[in-house]
PDB file of N, CA and C in Angstrom:
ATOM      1  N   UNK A   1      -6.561 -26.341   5.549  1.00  0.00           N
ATOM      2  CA  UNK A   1      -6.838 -25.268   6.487  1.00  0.00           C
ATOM      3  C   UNK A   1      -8.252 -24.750   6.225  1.00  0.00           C
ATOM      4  N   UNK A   2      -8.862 -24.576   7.386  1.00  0.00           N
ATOM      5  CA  UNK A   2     -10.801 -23.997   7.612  1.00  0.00           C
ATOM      6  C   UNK A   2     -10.391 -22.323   6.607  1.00  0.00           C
ATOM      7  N   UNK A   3     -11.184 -22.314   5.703  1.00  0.00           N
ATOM      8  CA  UNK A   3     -11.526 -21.063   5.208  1.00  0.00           C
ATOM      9  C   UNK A   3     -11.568 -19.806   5.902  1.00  0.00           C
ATOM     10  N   UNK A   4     -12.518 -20.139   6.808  1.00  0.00           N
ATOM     11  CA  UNK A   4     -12.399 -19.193   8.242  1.00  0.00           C
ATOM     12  C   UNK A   4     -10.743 -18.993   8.620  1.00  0.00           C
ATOM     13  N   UNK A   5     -10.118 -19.510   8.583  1.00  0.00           N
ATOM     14  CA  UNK A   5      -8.577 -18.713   9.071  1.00  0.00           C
ATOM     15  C   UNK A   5      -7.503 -18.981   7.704  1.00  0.00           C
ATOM     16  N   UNK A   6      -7.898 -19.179   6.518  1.00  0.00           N
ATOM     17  CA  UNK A   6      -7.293 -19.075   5.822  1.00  0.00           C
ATOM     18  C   UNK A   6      -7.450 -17.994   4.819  1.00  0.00           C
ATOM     19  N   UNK A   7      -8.825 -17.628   4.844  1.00  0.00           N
ATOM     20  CA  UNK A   7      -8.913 -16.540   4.098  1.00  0.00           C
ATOM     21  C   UNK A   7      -8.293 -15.040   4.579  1.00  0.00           C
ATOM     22  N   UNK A   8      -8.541 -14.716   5.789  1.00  0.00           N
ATOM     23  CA  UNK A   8      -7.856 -13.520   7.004  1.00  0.00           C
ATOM     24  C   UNK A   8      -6.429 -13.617   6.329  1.00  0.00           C
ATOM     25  N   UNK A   9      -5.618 -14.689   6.419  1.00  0.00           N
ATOM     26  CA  UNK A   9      -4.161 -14.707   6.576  1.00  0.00           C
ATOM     27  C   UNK A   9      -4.349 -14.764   4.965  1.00  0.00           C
ATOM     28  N   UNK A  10      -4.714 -14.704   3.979  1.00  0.00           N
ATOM     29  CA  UNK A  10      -4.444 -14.725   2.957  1.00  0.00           C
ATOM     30  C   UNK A  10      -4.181 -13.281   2.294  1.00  0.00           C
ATOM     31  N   UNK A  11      -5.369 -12.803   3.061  1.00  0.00           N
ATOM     32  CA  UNK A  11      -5.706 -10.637   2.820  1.00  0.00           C
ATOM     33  C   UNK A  11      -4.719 -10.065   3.834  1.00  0.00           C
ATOM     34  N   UNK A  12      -4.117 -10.989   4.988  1.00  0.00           N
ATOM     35  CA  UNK A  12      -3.414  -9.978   5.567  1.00  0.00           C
ATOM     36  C   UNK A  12      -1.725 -10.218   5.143  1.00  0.00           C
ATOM     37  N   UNK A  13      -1.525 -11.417   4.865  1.00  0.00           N
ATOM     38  CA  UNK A  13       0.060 -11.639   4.669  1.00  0.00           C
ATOM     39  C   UNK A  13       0.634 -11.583   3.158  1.00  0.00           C
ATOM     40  N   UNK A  14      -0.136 -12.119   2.354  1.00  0.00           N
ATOM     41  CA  UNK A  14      -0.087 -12.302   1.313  1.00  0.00           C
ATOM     42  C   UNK A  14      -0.461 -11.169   0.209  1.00  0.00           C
ATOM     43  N   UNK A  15      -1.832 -10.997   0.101  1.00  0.00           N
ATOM     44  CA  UNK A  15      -1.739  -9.666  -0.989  1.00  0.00           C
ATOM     45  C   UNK A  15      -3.959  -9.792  -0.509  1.00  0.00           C
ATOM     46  N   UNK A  16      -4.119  -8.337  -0.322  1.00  0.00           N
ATOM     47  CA  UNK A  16      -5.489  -8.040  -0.351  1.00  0.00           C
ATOM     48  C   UNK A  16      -6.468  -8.106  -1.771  1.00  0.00           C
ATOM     49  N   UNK A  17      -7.389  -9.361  -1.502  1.00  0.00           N
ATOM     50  CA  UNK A  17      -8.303  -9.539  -2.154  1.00  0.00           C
ATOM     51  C   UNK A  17      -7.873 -11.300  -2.220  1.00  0.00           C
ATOM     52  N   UNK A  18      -7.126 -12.035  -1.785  1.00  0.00           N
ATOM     53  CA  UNK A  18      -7.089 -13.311  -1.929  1.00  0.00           C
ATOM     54  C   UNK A  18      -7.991 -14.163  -1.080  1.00  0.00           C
ATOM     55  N   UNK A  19      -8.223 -13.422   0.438  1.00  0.00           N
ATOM     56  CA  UNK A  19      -9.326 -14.338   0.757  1.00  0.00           C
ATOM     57  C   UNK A  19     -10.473 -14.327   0.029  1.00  0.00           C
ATOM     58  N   UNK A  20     -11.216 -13.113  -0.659  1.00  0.00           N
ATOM     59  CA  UNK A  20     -12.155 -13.291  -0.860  1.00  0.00           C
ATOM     60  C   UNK A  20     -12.280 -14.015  -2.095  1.00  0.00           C
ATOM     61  N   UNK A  21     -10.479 -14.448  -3.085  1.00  0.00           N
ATOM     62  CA  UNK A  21     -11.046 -15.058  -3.670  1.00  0.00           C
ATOM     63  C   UNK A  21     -11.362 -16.878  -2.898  1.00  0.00           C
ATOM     64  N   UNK A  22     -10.905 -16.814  -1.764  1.00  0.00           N
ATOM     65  CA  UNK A  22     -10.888 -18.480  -1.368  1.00  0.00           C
ATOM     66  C   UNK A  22     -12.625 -18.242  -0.951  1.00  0.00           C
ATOM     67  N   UNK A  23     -13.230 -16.890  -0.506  1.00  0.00           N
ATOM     68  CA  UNK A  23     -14.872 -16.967  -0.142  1.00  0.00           C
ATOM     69  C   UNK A  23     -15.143 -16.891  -1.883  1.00  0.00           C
ATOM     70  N   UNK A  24     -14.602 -16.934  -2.987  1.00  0.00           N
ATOM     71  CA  UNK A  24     -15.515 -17.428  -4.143  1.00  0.00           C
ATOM     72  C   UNK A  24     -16.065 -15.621  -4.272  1.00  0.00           C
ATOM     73  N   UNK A  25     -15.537 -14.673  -3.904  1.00  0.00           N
ATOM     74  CA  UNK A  25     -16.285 -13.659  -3.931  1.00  0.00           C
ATOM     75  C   UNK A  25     -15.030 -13.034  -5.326  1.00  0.00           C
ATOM     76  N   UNK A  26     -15.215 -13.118  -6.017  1.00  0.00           N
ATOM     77  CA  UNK A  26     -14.238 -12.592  -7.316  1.00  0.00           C
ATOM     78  C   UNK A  26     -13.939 -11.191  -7.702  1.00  0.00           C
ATOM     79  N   UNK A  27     -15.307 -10.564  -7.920  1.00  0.00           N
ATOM     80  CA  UNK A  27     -15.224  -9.323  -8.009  1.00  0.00           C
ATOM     81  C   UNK A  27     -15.138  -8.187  -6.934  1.00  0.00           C
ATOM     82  N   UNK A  28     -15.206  -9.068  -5.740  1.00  0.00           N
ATOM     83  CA  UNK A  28     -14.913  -7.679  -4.755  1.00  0.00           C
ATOM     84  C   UNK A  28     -13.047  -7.697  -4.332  1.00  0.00           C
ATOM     85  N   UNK A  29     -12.570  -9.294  -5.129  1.00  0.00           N
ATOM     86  CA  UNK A  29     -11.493  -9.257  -4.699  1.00  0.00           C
ATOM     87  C   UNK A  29     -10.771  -8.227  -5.575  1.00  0.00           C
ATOM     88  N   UNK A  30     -11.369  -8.106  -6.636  1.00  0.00           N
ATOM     89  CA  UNK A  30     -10.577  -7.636  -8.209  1.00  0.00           C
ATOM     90  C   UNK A  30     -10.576  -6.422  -7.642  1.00  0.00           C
ATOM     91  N   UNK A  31     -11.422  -5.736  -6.984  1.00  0.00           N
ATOM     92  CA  UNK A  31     -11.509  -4.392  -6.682  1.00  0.00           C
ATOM     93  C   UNK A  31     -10.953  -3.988  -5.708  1.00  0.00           C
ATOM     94  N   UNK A  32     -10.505  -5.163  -4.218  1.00  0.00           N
ATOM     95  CA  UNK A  32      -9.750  -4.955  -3.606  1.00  0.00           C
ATOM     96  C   UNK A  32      -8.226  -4.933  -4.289  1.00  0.00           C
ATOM     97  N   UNK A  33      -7.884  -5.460  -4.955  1.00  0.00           N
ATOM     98  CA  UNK A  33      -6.595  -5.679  -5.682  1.00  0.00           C
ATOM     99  C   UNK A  33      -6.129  -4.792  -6.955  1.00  0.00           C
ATOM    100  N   UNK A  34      -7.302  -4.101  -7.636  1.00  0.00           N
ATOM    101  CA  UNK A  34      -6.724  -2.906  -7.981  1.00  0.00           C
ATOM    102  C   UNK A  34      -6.776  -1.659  -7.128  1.00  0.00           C
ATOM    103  N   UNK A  35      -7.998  -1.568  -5.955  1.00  0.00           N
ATOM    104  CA  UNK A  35      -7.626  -0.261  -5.098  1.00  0.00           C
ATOM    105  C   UNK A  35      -6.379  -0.175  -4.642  1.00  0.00           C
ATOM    106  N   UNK A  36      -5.741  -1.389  -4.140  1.00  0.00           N
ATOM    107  CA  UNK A  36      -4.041  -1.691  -3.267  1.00  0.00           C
ATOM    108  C   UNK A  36      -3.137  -0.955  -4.088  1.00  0.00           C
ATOM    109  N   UNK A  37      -3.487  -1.866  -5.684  1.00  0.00           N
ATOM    110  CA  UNK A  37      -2.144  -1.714  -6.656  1.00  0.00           C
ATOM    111  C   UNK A  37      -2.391   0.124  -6.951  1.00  0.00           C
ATOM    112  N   UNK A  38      -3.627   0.690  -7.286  1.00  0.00           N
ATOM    113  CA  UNK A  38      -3.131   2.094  -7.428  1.00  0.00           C
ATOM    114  C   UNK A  38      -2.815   2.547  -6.117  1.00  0.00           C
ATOM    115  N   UNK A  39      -3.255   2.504  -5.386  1.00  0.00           N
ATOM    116  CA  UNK A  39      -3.007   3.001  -3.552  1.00  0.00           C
ATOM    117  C   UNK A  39      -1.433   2.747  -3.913  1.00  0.00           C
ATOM    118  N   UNK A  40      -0.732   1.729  -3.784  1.00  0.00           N
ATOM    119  CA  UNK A  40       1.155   1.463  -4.057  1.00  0.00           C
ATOM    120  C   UNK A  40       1.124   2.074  -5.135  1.00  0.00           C
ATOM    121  N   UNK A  41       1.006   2.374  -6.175  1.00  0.00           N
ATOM    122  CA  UNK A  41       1.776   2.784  -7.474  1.00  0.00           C
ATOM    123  C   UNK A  41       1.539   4.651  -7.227  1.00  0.00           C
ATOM    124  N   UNK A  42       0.375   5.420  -6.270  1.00  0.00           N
ATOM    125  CA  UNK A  42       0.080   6.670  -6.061  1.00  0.00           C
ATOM    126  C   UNK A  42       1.534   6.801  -5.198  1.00  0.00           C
ATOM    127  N   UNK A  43       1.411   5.924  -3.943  1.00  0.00           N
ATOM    128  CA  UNK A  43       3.213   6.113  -2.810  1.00  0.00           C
ATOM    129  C   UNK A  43       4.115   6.343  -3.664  1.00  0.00           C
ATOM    130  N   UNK A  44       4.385   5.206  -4.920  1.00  0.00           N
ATOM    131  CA  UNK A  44       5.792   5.318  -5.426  1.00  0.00           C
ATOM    132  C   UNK A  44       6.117   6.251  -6.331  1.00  0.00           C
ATOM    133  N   UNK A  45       5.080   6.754  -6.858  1.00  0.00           N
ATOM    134  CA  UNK A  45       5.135   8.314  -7.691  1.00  0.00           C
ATOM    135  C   UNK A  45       5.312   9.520  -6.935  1.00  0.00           C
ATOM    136  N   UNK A  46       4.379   9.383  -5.852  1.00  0.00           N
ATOM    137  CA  UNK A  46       4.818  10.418  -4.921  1.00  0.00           C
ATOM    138  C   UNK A  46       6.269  10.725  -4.231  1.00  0.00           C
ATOM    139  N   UNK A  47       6.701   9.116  -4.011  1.00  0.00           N
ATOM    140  CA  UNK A  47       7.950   9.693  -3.335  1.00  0.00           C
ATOM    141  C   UNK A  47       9.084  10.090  -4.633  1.00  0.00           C
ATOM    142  N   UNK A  48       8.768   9.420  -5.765  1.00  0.00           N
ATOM    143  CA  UNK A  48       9.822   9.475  -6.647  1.00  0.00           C
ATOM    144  C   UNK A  48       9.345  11.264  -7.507  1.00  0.00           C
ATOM    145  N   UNK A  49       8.649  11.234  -7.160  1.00  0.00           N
ATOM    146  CA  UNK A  49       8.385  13.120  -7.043  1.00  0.00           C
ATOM    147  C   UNK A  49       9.259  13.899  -6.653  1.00  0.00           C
ATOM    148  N   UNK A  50       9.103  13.782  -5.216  1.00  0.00           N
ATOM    149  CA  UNK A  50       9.297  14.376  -4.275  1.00  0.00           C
ATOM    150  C   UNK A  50      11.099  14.344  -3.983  1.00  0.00           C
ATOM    151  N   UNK A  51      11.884  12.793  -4.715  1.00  0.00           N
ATOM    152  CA  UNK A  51      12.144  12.902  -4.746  1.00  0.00           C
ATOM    153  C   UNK A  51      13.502  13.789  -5.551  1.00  0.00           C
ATOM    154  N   UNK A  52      12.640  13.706  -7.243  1.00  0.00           N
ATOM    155  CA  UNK A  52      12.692  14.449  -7.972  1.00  0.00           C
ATOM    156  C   UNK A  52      13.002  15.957  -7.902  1.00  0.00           C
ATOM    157  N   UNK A  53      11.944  15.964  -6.956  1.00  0.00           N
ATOM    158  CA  UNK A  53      12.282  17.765  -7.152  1.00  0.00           C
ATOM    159  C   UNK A  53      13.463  18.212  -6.184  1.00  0.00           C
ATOM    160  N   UNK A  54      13.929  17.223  -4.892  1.00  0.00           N
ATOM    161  CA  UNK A  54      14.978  17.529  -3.996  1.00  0.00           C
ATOM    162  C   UNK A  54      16.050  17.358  -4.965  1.00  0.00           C
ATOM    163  N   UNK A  55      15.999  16.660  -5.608  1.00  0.00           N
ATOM    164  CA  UNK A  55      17.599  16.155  -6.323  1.00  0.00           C
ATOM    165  C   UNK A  55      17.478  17.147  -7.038  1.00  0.00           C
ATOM    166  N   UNK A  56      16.604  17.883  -7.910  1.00  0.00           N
ATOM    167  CA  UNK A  56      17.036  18.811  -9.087  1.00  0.00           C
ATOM    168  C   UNK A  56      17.183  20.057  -8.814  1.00  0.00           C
ATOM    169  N   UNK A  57      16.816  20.419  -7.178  1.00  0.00           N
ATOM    170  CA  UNK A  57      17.159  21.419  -6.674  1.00  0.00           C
ATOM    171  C   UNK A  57      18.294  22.116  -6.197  1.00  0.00           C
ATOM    172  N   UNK A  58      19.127  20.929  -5.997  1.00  0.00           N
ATOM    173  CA  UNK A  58      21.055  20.919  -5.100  1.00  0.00           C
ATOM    174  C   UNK A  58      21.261  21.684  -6.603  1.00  0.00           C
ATOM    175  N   UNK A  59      22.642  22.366  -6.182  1.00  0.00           N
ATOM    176  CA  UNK A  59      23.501  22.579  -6.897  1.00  0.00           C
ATOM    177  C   UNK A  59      24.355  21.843  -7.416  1.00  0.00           C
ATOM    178  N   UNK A  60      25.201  22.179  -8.831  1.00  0.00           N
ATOM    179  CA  UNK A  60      25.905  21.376  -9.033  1.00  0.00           C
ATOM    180  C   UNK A  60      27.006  21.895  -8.837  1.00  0.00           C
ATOM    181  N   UNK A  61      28.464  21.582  -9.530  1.00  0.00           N
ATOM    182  CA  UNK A  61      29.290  21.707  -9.341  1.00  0.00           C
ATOM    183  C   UNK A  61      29.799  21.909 -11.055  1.00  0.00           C
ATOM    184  N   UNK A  62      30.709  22.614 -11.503  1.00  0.00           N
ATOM    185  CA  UNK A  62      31.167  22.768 -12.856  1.00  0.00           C
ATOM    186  C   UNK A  62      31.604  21.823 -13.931  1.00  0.00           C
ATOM    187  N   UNK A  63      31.604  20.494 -13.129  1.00  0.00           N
ATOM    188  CA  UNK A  63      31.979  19.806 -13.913  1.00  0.00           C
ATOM    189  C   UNK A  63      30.599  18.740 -13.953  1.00  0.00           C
ATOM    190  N   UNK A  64      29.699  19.105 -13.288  1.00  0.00           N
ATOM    191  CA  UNK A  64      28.080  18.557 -13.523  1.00  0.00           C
ATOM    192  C   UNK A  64      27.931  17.692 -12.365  1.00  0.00           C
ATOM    193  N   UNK A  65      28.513  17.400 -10.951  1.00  0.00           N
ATOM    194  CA  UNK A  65      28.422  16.539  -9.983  1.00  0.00           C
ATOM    195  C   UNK A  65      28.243  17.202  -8.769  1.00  0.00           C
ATOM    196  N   UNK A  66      26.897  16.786  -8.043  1.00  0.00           N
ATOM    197  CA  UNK A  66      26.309  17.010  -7.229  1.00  0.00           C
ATOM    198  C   UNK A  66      27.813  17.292  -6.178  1.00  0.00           C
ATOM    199  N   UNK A  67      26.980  18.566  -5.306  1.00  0.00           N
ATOM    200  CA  UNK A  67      28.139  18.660  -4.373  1.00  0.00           C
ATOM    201  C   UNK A  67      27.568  18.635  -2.980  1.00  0.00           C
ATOM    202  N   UNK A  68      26.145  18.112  -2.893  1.00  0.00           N
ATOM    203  CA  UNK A  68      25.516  17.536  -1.692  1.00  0.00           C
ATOM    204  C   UNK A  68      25.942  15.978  -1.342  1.00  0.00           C
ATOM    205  N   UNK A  69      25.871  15.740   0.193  1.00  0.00           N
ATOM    206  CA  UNK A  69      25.751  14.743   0.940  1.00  0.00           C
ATOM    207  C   UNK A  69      24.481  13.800   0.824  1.00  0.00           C
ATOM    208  N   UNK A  70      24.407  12.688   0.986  1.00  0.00           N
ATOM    209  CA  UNK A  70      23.435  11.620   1.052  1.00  0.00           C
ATOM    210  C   UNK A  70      22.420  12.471   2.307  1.00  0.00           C
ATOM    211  N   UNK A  71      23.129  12.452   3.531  1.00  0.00           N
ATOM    212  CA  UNK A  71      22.501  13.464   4.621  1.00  0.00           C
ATOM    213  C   UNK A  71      21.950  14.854   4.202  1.00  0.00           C
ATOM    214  N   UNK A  72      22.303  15.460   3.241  1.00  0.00           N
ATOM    215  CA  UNK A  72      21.378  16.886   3.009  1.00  0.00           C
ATOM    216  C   UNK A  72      20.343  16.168   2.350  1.00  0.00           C
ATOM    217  N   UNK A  73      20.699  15.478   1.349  1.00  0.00           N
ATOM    218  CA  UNK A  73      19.562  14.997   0.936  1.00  0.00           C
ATOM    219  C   UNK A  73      18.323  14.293   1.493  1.00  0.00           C
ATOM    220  N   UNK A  74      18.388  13.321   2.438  1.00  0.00           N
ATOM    221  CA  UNK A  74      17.723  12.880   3.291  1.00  0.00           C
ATOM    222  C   UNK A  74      17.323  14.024   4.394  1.00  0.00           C
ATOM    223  N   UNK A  75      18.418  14.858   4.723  1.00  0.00           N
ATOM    224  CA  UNK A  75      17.433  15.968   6.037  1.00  0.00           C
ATOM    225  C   UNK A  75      16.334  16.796   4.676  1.00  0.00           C
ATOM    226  N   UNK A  76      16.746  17.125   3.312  1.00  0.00           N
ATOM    227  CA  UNK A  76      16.002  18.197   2.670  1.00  0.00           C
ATOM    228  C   UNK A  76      14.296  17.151   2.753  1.00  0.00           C
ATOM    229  N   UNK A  77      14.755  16.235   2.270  1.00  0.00           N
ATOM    230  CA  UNK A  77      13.621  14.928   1.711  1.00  0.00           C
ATOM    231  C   UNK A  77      12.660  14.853   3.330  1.00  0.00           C
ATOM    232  N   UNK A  78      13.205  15.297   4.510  1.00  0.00           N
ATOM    233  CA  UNK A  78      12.415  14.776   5.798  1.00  0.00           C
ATOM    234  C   UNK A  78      11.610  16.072   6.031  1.00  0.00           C
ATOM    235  N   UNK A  79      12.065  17.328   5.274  1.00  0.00           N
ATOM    236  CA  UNK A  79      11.281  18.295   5.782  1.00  0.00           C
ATOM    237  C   UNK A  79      10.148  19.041   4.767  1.00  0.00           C
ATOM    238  N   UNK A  80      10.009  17.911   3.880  1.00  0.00           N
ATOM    239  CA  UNK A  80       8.796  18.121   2.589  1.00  0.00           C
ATOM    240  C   UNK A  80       7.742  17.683   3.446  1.00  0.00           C
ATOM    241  N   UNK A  81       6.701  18.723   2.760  1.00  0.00           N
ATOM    242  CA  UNK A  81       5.126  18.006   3.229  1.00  0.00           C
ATOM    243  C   UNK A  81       4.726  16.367   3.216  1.00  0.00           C
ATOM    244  N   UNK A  82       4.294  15.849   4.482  1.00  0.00           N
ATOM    245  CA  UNK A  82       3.912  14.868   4.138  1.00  0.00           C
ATOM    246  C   UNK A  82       2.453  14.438   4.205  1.00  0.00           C
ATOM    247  N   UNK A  83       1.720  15.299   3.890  1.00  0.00           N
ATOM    248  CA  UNK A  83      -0.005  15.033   4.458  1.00  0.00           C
ATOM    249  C   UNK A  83      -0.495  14.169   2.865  1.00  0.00           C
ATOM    250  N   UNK A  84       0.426  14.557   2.137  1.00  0.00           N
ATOM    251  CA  UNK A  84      -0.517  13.608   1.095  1.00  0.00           C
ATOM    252  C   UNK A  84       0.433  12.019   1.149  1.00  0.00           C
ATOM    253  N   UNK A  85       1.395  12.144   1.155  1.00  0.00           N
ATOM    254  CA  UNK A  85       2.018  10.326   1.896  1.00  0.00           C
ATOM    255  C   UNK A  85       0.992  10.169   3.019  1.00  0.00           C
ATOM    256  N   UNK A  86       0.924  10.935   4.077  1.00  0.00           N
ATOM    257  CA  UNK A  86      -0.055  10.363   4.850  1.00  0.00           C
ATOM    258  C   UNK A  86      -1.658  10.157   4.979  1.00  0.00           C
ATOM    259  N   UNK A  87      -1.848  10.465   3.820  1.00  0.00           N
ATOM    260  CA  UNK A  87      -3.632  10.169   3.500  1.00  0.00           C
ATOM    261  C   UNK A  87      -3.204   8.774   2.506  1.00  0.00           C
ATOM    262  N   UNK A  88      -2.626   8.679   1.750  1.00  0.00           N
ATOM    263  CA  UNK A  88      -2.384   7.279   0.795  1.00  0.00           C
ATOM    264  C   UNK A  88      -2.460   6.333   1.744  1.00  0.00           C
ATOM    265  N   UNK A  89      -1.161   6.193   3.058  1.00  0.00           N
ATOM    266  CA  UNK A  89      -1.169   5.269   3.295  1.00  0.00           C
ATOM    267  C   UNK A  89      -2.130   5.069   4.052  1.00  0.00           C
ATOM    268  N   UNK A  90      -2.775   5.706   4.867  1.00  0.00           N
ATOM    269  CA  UNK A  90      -4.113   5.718   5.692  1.00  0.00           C
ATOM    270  C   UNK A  90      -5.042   4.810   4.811  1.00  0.00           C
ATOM    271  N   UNK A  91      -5.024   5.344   3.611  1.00  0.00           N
ATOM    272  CA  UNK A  91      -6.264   5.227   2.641  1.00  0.00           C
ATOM    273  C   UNK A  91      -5.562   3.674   2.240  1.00  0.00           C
ATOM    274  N   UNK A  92      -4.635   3.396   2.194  1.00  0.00           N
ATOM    275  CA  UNK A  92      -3.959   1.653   1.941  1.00  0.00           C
ATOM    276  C   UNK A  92      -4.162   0.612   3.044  1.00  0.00           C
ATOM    277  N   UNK A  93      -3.930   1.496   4.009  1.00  0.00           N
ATOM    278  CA  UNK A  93      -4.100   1.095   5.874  1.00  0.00           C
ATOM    279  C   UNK A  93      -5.881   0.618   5.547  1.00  0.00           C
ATOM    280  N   UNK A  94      -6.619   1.062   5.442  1.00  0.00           N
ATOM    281  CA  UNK A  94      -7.887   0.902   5.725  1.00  0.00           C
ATOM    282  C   UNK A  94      -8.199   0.012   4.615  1.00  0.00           C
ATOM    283  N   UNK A  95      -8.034   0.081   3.549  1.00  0.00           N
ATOM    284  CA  UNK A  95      -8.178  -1.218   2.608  1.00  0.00           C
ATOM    285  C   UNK A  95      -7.957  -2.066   2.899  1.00  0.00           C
ATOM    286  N   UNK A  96      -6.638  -2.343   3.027  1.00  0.00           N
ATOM    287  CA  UNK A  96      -5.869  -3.793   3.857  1.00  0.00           C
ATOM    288  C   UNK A  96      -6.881  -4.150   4.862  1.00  0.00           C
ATOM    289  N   UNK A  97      -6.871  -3.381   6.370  1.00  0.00           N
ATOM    290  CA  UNK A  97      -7.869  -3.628   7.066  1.00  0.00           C
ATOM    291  C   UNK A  97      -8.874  -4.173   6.994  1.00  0.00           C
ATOM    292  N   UNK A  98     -10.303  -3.447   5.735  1.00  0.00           N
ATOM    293  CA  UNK A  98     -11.155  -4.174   5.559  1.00  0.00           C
ATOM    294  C   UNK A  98     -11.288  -4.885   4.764  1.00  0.00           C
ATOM    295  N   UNK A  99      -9.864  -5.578   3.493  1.00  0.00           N
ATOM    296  CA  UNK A  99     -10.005  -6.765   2.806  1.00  0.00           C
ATOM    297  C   UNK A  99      -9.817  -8.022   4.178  1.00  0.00           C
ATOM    298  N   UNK A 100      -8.862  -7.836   5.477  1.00  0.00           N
ATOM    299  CA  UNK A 100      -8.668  -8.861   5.959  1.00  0.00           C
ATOM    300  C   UNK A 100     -10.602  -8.904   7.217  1.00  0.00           C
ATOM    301  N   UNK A 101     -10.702  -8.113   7.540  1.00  0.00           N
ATOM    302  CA  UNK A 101     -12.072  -8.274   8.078  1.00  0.00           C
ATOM    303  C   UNK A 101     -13.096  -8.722   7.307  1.00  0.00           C
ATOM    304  N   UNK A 102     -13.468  -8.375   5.814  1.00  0.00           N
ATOM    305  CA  UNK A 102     -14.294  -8.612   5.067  1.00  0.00           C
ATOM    306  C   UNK A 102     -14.600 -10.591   4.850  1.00  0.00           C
ATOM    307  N   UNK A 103     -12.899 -10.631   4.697  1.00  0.00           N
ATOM    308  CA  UNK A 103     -12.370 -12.232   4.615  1.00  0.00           C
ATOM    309  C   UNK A 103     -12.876 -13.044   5.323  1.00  0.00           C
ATOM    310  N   UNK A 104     -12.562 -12.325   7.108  1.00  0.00           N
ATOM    311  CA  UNK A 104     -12.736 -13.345   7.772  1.00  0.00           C
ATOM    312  C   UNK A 104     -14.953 -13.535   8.149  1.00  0.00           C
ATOM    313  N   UNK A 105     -15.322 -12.231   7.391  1.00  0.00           N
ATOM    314  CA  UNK A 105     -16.697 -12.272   8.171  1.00  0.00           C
ATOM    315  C   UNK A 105     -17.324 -13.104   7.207  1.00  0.00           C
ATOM    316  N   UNK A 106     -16.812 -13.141   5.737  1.00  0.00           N
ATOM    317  CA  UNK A 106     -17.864 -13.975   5.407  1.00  0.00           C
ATOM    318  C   UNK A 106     -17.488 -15.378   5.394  1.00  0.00           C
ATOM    319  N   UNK A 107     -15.758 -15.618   5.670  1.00  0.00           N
ATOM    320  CA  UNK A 107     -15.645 -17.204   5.803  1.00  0.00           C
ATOM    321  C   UNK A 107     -16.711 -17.834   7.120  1.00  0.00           C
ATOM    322  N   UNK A 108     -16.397 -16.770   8.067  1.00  0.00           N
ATOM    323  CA  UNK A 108     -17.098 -17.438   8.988  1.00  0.00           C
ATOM    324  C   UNK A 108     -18.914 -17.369   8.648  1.00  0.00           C
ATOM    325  N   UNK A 109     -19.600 -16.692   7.955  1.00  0.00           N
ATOM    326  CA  UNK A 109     -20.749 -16.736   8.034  1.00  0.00           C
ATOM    327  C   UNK A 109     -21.151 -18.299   7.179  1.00  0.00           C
ATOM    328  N   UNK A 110     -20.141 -18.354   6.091  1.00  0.00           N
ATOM    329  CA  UNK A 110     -20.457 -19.273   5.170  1.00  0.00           C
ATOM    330  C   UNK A 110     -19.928 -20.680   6.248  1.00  0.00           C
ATOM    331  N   UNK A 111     -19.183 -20.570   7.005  1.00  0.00           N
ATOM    332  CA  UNK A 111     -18.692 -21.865   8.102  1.00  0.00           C
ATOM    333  C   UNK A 111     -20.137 -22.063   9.088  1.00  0.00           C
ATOM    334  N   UNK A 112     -20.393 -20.845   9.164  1.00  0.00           N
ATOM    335  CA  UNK A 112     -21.734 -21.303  10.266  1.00  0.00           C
ATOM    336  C   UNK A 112     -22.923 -21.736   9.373  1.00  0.00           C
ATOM    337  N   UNK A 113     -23.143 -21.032   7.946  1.00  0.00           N
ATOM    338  CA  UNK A 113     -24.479 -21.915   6.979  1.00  0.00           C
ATOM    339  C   UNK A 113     -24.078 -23.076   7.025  1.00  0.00           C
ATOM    340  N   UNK A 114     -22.538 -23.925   6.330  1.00  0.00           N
ATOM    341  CA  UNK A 114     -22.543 -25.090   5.904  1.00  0.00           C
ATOM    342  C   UNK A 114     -22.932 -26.143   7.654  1.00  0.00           C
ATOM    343  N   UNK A 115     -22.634 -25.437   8.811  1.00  0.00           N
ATOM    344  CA  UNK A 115     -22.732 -26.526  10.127  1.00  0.00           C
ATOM    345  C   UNK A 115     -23.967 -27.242   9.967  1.00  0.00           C
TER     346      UNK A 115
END
């Protein structure tokens, strides 16, 4: 498969920073691939926060067992702030984005030097 469409599908399906390692570009991949991994590991702290603090908030019951529903929990969990989930993933959204654009601009520049 042409570099030119293998590198795109590599940053977009697979994991961001792999085309650029197929463009030979190493270190911008490394940097795409740790911005991703903290960008995911910031989401999963956040929600496991968030979820944290809903669960330790219910009451219990005397013998130590939650006496909430899966549904309170999920309506309490839907009505927490979400502007900082929604700047992460924005901020993951746009990485992704420009690892798969980055991919495809320089496969193709390097496809049009080698013609």
């Amino acid at each position: 498969m042409k570099p030119v469409i293998l590198a795109p599908l590599l940053s977009a399906f697979v994991l961001p920073g792999l085309g650029q390692v197929v463009n030979r570009q190493f270190r911008k991949a490394g940097l795409l691939l740790a911005a991703v991994s903290l960008l995911f590991l910031a989401l999963f702290f956040k929600v496991l926060y968030d979820l944290n603090r809903v669960l330790f908030a219910l009451p219990l019951e005397a013998d130590g067992k939650n006496t909430q529903s899966l549904s309170t929990v999920a309506q309490t969990l839907s009505q927490q702030d979400k502007s900082i989930l929604l700047v992460l993933i924005l901020l993951l959204l746009g990485i992704w984005v420009y690892g798969v654009w980055d991919a495809f601009s320089v496969a193709r520049k390097a496809g049009q030097g080698q013609s």
